[in-house]
N, C-alpha and C. Protein backbone atom coordinates (compact mmCIF):
# COMPACT_ATOMS: atom_id res chain seq x y z
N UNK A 1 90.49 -5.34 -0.14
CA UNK A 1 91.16 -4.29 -0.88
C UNK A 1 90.79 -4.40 -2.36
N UNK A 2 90.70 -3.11 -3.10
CA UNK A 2 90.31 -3.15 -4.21
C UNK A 2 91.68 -3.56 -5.09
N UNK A 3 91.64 -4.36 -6.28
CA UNK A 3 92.87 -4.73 -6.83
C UNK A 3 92.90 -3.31 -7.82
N UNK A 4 94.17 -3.34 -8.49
CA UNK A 4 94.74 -1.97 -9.10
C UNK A 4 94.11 -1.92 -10.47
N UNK A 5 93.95 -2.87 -11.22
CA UNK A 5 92.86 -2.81 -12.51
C UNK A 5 91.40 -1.92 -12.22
N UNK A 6 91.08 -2.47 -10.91
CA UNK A 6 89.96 -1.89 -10.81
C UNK A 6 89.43 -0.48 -10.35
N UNK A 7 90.26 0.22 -10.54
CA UNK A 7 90.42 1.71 -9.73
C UNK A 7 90.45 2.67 -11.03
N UNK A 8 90.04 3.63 -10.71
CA UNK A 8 89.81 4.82 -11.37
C UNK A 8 90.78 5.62 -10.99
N UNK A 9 91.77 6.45 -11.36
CA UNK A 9 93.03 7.20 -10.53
C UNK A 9 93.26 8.71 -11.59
N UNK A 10 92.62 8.51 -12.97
CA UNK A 10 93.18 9.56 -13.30
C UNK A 10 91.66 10.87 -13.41
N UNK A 11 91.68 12.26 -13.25
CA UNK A 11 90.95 13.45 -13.01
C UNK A 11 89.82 13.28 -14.64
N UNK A 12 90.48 12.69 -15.54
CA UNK A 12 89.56 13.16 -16.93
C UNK A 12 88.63 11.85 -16.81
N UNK A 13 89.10 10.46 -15.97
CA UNK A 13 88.18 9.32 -15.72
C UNK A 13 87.19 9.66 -14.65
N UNK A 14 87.38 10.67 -13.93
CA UNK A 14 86.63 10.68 -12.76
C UNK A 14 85.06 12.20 -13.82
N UNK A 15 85.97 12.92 -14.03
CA UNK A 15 85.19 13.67 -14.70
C UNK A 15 84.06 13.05 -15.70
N UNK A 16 84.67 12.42 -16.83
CA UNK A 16 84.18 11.57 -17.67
C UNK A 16 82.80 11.15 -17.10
N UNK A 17 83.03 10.29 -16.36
CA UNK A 17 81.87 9.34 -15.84
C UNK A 17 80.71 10.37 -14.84
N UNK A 18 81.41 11.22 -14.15
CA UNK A 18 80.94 11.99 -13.67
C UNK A 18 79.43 12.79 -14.77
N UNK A 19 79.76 13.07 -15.74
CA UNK A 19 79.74 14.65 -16.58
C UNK A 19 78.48 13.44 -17.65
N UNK A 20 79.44 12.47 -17.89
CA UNK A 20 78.09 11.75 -19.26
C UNK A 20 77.71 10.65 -18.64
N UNK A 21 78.09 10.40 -17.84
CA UNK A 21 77.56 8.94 -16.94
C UNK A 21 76.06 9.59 -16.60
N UNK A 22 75.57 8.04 -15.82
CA UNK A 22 73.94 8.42 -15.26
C UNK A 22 73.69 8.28 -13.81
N UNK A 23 73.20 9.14 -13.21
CA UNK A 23 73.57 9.18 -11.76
C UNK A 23 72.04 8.70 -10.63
N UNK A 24 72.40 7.66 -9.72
CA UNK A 24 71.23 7.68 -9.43
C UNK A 24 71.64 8.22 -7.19
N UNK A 25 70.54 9.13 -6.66
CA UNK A 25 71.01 9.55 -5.60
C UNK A 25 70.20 8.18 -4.64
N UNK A 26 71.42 8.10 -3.40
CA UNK A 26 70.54 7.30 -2.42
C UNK A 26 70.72 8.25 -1.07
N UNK A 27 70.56 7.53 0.18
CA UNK A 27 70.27 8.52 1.36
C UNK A 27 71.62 8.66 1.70
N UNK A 28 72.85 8.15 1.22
CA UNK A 28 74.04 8.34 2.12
C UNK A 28 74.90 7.70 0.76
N UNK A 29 74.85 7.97 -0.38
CA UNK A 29 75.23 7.99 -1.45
C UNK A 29 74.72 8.49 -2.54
N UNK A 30 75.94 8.67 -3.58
CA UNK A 30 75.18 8.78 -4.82
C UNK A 30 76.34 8.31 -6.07
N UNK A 31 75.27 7.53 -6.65
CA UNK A 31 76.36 6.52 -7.97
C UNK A 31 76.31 6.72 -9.20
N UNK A 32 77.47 7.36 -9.91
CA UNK A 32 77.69 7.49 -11.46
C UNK A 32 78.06 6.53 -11.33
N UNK A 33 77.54 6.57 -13.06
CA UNK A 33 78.00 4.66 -13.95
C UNK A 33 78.36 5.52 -15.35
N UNK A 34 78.95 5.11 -16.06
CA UNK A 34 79.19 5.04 -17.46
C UNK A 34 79.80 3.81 -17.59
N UNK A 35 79.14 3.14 -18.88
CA UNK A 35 79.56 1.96 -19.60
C UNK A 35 79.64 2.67 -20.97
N UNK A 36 80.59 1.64 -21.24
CA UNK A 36 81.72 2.43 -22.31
C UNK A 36 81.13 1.27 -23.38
N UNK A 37 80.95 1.58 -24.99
CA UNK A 37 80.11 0.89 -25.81
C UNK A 37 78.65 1.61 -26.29
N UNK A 38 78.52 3.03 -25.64
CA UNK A 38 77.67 2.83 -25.94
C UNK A 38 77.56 5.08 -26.24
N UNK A 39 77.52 5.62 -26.91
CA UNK A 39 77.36 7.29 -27.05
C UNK A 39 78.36 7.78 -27.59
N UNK A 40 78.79 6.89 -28.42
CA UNK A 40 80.48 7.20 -28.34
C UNK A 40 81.67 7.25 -27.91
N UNK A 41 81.68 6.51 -26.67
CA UNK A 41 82.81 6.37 -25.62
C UNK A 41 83.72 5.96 -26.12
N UNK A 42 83.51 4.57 -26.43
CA UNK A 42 84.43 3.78 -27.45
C UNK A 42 84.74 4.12 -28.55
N UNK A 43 85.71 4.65 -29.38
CA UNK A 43 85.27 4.68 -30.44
C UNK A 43 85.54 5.94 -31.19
N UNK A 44 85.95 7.25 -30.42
CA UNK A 44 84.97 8.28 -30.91
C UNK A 44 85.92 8.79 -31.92
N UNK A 45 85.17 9.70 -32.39
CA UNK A 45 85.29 10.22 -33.84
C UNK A 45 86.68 11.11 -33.46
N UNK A 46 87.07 12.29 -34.29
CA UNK A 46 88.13 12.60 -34.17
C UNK A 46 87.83 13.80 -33.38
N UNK A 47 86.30 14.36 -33.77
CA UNK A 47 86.26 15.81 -32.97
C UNK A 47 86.08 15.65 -31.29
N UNK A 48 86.36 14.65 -31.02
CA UNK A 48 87.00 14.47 -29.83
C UNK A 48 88.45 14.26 -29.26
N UNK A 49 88.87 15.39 -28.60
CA UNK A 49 90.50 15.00 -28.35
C UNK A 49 90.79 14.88 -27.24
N UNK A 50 89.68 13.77 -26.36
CA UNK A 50 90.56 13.20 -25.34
C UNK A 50 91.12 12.24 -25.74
N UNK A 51 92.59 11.89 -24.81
CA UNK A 51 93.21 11.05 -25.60
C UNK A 51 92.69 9.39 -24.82
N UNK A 52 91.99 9.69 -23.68
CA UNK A 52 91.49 8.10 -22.69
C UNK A 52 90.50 7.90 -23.86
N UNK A 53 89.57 8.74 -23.89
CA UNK A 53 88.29 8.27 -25.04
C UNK A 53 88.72 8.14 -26.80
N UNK A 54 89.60 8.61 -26.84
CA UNK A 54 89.94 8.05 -28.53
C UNK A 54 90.97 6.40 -28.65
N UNK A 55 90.77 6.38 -27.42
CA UNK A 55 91.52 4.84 -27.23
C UNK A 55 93.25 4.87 -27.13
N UNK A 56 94.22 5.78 -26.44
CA UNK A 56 95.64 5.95 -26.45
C UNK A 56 95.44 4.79 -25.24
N UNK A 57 94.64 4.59 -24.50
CA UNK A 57 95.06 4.07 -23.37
C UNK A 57 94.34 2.62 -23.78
N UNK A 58 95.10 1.37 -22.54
CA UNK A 58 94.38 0.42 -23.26
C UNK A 58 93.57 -0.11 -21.43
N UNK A 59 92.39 -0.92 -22.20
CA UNK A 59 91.49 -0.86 -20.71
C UNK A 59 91.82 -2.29 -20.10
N UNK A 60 91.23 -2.81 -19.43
CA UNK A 60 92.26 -3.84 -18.70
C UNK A 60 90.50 -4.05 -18.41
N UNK A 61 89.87 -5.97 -18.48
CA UNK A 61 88.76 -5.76 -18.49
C UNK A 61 88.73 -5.93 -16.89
N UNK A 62 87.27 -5.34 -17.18
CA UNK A 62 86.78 -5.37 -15.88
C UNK A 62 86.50 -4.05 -15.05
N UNK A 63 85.39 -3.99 -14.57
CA UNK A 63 85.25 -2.94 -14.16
C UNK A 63 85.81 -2.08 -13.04
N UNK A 64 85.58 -0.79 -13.34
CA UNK A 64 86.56 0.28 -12.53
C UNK A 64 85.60 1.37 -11.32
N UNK A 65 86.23 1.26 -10.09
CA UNK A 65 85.53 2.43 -9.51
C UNK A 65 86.47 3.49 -8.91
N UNK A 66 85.86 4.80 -8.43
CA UNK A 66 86.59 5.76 -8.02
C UNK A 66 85.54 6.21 -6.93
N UNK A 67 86.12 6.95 -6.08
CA UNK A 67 85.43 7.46 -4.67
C UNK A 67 85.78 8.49 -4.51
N UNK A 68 84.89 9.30 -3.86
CA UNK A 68 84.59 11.07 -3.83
C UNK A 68 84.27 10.72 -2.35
N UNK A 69 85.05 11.47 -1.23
CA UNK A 69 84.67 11.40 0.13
C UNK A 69 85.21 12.46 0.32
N UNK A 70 84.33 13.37 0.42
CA UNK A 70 84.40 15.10 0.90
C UNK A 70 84.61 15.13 2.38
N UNK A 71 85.63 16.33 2.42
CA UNK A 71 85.80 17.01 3.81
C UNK A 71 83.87 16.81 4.46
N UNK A 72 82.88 17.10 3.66
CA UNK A 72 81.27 17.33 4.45
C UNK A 72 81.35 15.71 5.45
N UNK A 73 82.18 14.77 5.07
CA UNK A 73 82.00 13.66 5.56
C UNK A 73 82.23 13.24 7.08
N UNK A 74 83.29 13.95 7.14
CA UNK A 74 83.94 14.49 8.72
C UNK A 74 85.61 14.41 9.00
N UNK A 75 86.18 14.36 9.73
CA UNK A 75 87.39 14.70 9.78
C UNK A 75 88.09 13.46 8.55
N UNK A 76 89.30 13.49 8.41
CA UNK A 76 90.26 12.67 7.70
C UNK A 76 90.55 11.03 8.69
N UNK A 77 90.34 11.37 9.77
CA UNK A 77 89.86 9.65 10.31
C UNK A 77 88.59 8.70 9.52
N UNK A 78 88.00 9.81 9.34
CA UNK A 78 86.37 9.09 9.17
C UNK A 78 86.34 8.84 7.90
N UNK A 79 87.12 9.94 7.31
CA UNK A 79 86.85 9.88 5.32
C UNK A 79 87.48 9.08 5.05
N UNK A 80 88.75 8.20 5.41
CA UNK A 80 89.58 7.60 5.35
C UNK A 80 88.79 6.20 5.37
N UNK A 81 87.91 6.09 6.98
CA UNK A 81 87.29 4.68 6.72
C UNK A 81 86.14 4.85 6.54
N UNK A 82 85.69 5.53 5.35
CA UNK A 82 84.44 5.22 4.71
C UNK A 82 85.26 5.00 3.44
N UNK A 83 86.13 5.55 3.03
CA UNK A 83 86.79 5.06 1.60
C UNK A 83 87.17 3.50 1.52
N UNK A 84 87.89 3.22 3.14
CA UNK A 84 88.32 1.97 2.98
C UNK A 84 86.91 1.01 2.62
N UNK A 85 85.76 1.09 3.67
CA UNK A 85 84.82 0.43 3.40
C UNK A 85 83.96 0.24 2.43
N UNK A 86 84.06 1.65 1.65
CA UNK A 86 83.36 1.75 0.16
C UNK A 86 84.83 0.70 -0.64
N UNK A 87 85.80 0.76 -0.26
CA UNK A 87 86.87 0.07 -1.96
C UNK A 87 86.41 -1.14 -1.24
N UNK A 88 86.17 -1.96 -0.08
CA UNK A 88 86.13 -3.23 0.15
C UNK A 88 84.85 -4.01 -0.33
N UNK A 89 83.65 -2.99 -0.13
CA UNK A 89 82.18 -3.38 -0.90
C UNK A 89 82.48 -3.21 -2.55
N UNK A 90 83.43 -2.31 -2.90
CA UNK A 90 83.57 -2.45 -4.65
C UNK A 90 83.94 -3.79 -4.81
N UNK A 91 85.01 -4.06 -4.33
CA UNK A 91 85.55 -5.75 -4.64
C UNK A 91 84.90 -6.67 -4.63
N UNK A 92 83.68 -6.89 -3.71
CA UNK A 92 82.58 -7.68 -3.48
C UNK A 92 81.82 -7.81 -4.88
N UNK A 93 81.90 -5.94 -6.06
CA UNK A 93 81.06 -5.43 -6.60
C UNK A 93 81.60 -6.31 -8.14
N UNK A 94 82.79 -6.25 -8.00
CA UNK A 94 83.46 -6.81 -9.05
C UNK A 94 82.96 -8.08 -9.94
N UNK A 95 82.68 -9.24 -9.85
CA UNK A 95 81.67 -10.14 -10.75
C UNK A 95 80.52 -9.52 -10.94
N UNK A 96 79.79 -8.83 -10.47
CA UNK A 96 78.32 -8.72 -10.14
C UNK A 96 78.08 -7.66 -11.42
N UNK A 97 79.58 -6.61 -11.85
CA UNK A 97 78.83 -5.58 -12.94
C UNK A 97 79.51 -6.29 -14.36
N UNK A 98 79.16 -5.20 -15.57
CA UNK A 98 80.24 -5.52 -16.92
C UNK A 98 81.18 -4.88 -16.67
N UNK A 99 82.31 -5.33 -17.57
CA UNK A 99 83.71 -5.02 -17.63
C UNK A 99 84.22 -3.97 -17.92
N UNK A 100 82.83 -2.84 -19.15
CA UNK A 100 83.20 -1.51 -19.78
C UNK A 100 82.35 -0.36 -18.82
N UNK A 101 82.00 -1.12 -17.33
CA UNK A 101 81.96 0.46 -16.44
C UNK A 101 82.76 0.92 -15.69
N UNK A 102 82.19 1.82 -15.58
CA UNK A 102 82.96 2.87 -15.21
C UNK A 102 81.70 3.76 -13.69
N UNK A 103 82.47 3.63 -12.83
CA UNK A 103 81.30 3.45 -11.07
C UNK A 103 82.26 4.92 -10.55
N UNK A 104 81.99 6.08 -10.15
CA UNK A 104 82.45 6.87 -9.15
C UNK A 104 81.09 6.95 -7.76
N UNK A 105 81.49 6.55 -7.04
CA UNK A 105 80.73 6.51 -5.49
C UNK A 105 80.67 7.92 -4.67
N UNK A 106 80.19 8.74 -4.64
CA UNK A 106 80.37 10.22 -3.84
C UNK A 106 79.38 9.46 -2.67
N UNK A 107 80.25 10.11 -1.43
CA UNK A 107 79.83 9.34 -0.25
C UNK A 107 78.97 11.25 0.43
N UNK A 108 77.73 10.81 0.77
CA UNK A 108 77.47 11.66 1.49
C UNK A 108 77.25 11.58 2.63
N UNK A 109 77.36 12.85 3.43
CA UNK A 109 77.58 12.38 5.24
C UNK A 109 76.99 11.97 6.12
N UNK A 110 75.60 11.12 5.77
CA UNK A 110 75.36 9.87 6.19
C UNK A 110 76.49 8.89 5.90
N UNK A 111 77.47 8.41 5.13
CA UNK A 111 77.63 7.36 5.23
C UNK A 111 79.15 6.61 6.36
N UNK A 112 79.44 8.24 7.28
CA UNK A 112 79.98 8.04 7.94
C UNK A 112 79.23 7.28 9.37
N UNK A 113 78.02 7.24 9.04
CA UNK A 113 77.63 6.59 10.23
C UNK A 113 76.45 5.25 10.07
N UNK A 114 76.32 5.24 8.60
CA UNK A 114 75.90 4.01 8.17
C UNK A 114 76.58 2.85 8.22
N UNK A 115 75.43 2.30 8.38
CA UNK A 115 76.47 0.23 9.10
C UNK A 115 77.13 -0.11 7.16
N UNK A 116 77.79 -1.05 7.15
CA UNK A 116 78.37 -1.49 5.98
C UNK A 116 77.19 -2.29 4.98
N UNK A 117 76.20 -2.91 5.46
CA UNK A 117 75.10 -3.61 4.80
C UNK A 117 74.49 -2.82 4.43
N UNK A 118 73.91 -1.49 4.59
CA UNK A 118 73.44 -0.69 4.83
C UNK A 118 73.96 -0.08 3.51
N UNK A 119 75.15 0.36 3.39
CA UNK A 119 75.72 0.93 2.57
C UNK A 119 76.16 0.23 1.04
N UNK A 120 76.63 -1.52 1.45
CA UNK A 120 76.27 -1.94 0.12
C UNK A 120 74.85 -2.67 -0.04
N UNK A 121 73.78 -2.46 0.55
CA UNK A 121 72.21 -2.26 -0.27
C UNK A 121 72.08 -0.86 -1.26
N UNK A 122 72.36 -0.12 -0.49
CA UNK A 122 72.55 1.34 -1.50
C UNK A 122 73.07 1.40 -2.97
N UNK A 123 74.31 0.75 -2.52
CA UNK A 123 75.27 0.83 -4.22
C UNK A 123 74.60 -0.22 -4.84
N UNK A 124 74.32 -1.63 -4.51
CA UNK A 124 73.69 -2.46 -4.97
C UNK A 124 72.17 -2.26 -6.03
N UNK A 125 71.54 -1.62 -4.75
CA UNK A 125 70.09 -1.18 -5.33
C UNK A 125 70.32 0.58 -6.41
N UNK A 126 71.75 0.91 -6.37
CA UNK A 126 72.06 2.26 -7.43
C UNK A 126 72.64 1.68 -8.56
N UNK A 127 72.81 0.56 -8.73
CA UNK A 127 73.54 0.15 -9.91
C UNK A 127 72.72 -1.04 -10.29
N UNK A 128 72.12 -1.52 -9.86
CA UNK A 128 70.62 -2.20 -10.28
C UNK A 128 70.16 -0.98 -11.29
N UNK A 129 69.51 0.19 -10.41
CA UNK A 129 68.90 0.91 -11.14
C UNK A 129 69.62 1.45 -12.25
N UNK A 130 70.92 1.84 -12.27
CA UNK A 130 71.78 2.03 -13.45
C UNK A 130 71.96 0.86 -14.66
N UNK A 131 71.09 -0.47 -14.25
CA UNK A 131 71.67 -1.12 -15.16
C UNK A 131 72.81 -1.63 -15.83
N UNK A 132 73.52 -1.74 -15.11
CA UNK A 132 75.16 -1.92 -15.28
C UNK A 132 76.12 -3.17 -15.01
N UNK A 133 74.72 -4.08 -14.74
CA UNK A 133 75.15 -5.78 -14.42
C UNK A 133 75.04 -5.60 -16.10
N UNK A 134 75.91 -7.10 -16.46
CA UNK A 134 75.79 -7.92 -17.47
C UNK A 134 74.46 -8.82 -18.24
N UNK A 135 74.08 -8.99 -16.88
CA UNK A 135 72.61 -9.82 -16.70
C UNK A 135 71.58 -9.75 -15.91
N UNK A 136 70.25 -9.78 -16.38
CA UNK A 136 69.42 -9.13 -15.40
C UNK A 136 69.31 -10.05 -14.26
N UNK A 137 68.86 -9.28 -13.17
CA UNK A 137 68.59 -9.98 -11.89
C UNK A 137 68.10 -11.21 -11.88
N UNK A 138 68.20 -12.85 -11.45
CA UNK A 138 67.47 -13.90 -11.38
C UNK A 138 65.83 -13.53 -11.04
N UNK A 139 66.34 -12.59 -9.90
CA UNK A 139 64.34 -12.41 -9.17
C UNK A 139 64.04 -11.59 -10.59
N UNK A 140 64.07 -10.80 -11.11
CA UNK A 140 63.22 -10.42 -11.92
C UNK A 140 63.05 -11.24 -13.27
N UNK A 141 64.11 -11.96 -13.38
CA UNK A 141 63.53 -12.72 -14.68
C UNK A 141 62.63 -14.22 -14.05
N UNK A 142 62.68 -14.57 -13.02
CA UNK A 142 61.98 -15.47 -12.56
C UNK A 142 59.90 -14.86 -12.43
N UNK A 143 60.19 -13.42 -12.16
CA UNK A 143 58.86 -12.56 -11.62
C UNK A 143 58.55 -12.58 -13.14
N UNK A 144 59.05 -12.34 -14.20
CA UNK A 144 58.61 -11.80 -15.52
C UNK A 144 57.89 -13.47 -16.34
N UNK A 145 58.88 -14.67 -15.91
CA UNK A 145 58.19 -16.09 -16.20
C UNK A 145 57.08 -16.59 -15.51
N UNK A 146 56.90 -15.95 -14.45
CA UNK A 146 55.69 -16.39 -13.65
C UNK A 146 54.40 -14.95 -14.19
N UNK A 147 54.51 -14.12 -14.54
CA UNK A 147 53.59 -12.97 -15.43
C UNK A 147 53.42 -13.90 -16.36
N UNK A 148 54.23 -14.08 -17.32
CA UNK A 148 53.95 -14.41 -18.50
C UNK A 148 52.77 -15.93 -18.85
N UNK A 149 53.03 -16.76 -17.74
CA UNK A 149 52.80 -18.21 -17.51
C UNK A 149 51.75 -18.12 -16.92
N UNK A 150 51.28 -16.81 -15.95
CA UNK A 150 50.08 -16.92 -15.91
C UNK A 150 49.03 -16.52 -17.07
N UNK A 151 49.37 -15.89 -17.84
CA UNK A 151 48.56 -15.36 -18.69
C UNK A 151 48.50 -16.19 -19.98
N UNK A 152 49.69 -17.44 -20.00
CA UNK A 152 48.73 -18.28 -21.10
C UNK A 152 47.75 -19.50 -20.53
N UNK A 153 47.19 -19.21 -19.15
CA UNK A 153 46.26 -20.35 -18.92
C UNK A 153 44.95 -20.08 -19.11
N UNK A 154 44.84 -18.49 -19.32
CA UNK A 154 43.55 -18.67 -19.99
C UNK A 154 42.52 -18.90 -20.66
């Protein structure tokens, strides 16, 4: 179960991330990210009057997700446990990103019949590509020391 810090619950957070976030599509998903720190999120000036983005609210660290599971998904049995299985792979998701994102998951209707590994390789490999860990991957900084190390033996 996803703990309550980590949830997205209100319409202007889901929008938000939605609308300026960066979205990457997979075959039976697709993942907005916004991290907050960085376009003005944090911070913003006054000619902005939301009151989540001018800071009324206070953030609780750690990162937050929200889930979009459309009627296209299939009846309310099915949307039900693809939500459960998407909040149980978020929790998994929880060390792995930074603290100032912000993740909405829109499940498309493949993922009522995708296995669970299946489904967190997807979010995994969509938030890789979003960039939204803290730290880059071990394999790629290990691939980038072995480039580099070959090229001073010449």
């Amino acid at each position: 179960m996803l703990p309550e810090p980590y949830r997205l619950h209100h319409r202007a957070d889901f929008s938000r991330t939605v609308r300026r976030g960066q979205r990457v599509g997979r075959r039976d998903l697709v993942v907005h990210a916004l991290v907050h720190g960085y376009e003005g999120i944090v911070g913003a000036s006054e000619r902005n009057s939301d009151p989540v983005v001018t800071g009324s609210m206070v953030r609780v660290g750690g990162p937050r997700f929200g889930l979009i599971v459309s009627k296209a998904v299939g009846s309310a049995v099915v949307r039900h446990r693809v939500a459960r299985r998407l909040r149980h792979m978020c929790a998994k998701l929880i060390p792995e990103l930074t603290g100032e994102a912000d993740v909405v998951i829109r499940a498309l209707p493949g993922a009522a019949t995708a296995d669970s590994a299946e489904l967190l390789r997807q979010i995994r490999g969509a938030l890789r590509k979003l960039d939204v860990s803290p730290h880059p991957p071990e394999r790629a900084r290990g691939t980038l020391d072995i480039a580099c190390g070959s090229g001073d033996r010449s």
